[in-house]
C-alpha atoms as a PDB file:
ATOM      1  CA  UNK A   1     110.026  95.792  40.641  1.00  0.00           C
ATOM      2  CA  UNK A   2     113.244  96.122  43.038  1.00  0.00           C
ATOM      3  CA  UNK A   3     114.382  98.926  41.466  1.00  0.00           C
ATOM      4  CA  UNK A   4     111.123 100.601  42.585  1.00  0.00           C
ATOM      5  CA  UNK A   5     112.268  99.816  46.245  1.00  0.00           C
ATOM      6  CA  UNK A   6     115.337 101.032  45.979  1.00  0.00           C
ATOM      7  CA  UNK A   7     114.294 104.751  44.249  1.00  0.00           C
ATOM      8  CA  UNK A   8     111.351 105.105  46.648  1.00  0.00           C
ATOM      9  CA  UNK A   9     113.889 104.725  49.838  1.00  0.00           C
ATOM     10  CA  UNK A  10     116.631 106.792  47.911  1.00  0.00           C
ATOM     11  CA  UNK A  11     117.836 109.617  49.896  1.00  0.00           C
ATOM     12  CA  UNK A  12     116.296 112.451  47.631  1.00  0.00           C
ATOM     13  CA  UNK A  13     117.002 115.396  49.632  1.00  0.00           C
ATOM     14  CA  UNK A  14     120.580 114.948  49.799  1.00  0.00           C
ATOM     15  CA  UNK A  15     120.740 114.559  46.046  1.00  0.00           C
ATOM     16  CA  UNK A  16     118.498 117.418  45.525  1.00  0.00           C
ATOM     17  CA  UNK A  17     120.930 119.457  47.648  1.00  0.00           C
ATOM     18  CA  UNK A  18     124.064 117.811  45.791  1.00  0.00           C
ATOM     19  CA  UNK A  19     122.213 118.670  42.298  1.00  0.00           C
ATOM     20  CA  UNK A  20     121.712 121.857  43.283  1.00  0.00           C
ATOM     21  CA  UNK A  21     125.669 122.717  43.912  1.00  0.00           C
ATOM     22  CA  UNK A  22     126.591 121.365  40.683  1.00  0.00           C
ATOM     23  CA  UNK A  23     126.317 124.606  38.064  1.00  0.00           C
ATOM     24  CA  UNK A  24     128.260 126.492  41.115  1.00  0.00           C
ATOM     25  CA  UNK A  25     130.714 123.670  41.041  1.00  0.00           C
ATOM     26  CA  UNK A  26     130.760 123.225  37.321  1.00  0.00           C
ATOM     27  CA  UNK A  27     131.055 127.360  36.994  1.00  0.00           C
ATOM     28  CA  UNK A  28     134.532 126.984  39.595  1.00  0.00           C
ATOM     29  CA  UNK A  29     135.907 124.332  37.207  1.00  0.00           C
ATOM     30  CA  UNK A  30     135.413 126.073  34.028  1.00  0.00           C
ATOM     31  CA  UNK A  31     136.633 129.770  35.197  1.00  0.00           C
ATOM     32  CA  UNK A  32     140.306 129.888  33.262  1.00  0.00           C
ATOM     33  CA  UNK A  33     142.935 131.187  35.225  1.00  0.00           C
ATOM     34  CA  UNK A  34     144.147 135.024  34.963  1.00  0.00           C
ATOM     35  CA  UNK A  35     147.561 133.781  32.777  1.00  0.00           C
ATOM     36  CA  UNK A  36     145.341 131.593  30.211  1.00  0.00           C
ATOM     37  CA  UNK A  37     147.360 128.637  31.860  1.00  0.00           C
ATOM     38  CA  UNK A  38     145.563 125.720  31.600  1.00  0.00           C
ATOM     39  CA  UNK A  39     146.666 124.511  34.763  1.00  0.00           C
ATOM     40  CA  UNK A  40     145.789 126.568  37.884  1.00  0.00           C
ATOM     41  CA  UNK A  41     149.075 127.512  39.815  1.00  0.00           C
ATOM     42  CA  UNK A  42     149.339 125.498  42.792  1.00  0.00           C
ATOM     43  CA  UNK A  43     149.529 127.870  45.953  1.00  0.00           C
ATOM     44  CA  UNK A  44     149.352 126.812  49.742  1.00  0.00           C
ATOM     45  CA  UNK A  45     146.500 128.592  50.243  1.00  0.00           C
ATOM     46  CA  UNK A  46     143.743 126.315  50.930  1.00  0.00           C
ATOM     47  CA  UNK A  47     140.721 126.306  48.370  1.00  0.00           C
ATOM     48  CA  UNK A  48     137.360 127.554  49.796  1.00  0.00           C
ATOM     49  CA  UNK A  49     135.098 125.177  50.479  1.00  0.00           C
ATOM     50  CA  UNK A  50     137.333 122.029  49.651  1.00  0.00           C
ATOM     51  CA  UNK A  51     136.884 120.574  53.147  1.00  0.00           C
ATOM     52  CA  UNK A  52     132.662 120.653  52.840  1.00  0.00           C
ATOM     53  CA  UNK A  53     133.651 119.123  48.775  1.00  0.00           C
ATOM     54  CA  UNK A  54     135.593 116.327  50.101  1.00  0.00           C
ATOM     55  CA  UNK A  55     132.403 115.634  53.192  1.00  0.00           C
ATOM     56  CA  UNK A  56     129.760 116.013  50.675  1.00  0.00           C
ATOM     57  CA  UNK A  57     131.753 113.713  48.398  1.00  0.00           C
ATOM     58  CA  UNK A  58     132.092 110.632  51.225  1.00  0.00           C
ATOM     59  CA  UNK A  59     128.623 111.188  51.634  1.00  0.00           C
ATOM     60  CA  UNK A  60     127.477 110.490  48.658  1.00  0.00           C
ATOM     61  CA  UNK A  61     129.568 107.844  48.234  1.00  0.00           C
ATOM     62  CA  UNK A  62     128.453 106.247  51.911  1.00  0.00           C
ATOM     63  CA  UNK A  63     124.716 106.691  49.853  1.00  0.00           C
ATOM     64  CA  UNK A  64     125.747 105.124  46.670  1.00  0.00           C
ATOM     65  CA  UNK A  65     127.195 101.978  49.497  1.00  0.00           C
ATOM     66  CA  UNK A  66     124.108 102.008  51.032  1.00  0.00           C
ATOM     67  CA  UNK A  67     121.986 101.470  47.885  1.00  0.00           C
ATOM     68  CA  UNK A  68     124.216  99.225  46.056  1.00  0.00           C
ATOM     69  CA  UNK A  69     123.669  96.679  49.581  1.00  0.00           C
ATOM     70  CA  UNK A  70     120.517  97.551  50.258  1.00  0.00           C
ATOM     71  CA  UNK A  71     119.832  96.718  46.167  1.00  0.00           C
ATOM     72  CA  UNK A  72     122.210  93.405  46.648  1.00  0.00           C
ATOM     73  CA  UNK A  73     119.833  92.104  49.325  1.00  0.00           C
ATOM     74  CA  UNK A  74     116.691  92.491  47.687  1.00  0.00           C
ATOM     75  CA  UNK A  75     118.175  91.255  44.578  1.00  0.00           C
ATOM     76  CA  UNK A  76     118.323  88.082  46.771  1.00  0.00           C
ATOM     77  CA  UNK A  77     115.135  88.181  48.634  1.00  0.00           C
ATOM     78  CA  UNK A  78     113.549  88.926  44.892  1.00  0.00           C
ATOM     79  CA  UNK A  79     115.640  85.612  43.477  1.00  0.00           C
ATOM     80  CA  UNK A  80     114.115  83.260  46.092  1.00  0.00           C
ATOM     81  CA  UNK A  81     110.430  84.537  45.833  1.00  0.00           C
ATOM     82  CA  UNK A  82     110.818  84.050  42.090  1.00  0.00           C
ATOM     83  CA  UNK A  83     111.940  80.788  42.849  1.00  0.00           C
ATOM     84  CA  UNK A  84     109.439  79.849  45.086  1.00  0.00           C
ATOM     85  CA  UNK A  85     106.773  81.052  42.871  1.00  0.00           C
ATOM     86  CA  UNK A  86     108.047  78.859  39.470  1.00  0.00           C
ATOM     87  CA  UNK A  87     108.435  75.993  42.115  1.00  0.00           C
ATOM     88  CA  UNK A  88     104.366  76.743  43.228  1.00  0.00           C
ATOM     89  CA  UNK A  89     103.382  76.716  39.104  1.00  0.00           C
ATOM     90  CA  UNK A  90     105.565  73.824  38.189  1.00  0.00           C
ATOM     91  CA  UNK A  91     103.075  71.848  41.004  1.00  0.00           C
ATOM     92  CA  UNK A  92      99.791  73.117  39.995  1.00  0.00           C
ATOM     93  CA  UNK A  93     100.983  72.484  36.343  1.00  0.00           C
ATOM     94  CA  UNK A  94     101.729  69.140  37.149  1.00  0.00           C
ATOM     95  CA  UNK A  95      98.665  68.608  39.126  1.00  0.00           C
ATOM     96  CA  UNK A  96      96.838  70.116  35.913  1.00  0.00           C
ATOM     97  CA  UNK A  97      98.467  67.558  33.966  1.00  0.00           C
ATOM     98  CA  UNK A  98      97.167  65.002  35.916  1.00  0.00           C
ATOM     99  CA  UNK A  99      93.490  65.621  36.267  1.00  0.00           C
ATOM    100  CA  UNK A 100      93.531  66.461  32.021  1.00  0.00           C
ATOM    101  CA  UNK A 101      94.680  62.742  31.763  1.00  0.00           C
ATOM    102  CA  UNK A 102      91.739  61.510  34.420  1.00  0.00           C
ATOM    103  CA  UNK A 103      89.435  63.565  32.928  1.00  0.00           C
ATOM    104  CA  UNK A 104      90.328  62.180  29.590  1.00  0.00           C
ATOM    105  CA  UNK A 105      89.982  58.930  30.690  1.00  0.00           C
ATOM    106  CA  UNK A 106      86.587  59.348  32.173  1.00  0.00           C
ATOM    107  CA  UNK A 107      85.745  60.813  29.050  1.00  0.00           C
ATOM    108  CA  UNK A 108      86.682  57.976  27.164  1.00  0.00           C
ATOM    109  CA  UNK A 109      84.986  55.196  29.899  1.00  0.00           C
ATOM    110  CA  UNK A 110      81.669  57.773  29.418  1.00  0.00           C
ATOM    111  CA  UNK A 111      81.865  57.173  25.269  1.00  0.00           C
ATOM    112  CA  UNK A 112      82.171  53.520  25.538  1.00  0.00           C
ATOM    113  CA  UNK A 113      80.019  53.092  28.560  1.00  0.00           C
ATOM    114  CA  UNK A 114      77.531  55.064  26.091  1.00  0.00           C
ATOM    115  CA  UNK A 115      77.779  52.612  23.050  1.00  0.00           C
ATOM    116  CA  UNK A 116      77.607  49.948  24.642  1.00  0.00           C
ATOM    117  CA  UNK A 117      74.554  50.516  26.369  1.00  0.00           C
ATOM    118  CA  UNK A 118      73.096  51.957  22.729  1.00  0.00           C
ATOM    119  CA  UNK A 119      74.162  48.926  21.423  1.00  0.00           C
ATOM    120  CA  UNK A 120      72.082  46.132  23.499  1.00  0.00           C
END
C-alpha cells in the first residue's frame, strides 16, 4: 500500500524524458572508435552534451533522494497505524473473550435454572 504512494507522486515526466535519451545515450557508448581501440583517445576537447549528462544525472539522483525519504517517512507513518490497528483488535478480541465467557455462563445458569424448575 505505500509503495502505491510513492509511484503515484513519482516524478513521471522527468523519467519519461530521461527514458527517452537512453537508446541516444546507449547508441554514443556503443559507437567503437575509428582505430578499433577499445578505449576512446582522451582529447581536451570537451564532449557534447556532457555538462546537460552530468545535470540530468544530479537530478535524478536529487529524485531517487526525494523518494527514498519521502518512502522512509511513510514507512513510519504506515508502522504506527499498523500498530495502532493490532493494538484496536487485541481490545475488541479481548473484550470478545470476555462476553463468550458471560455468555457461557448465562448459558449454563439458563440450563440449570431450567431443570430445576422441571424438576419440582
Amino acid at each position: 500500500m505505500a509503495w502505491w504512494g510513492v509511484l503515484k507522486h513519482a516524478p513521471w515526466g522527468e523519467i519519461a524524458k530521461a527514458a527517452s535519451r537512453v537508446p541516444e545515450f546507449v547508441r554514443d557508448i556503443r559507437k567503437a572508435p575509428a582505430n578499433n581501440d577499445p578505449v576512446p583517445p582522451t582529447t581536451s576537447t570537451p564532449v557534447p552534451g556532457a555538462e546537460q549528462l552530468k545535470f540530468e544525472i544530479e537530478v535524478v539522483k536529487s529524485n531517487v533522494e526525494r523518494l527514498r525519504s519521502y518512502a522512509e517517512s511513510h514507512a513510519a507513518t504506515v508502522d504506527a497505524q499498523s500498530k495502532a490497528l493490532t493494538d484496536s483488535f487485541n481490545a475488541i478480541s479481548a473484550r470478545m473473550r470476555m462476553l463468550t465467557w458471560i455468555a457461557g455462563a448465562a448459558l449454563v445458569v439458563a440450563v440449570i435454572a431450567v431443570i430445576v424448575a422441571w424438576m419440582r
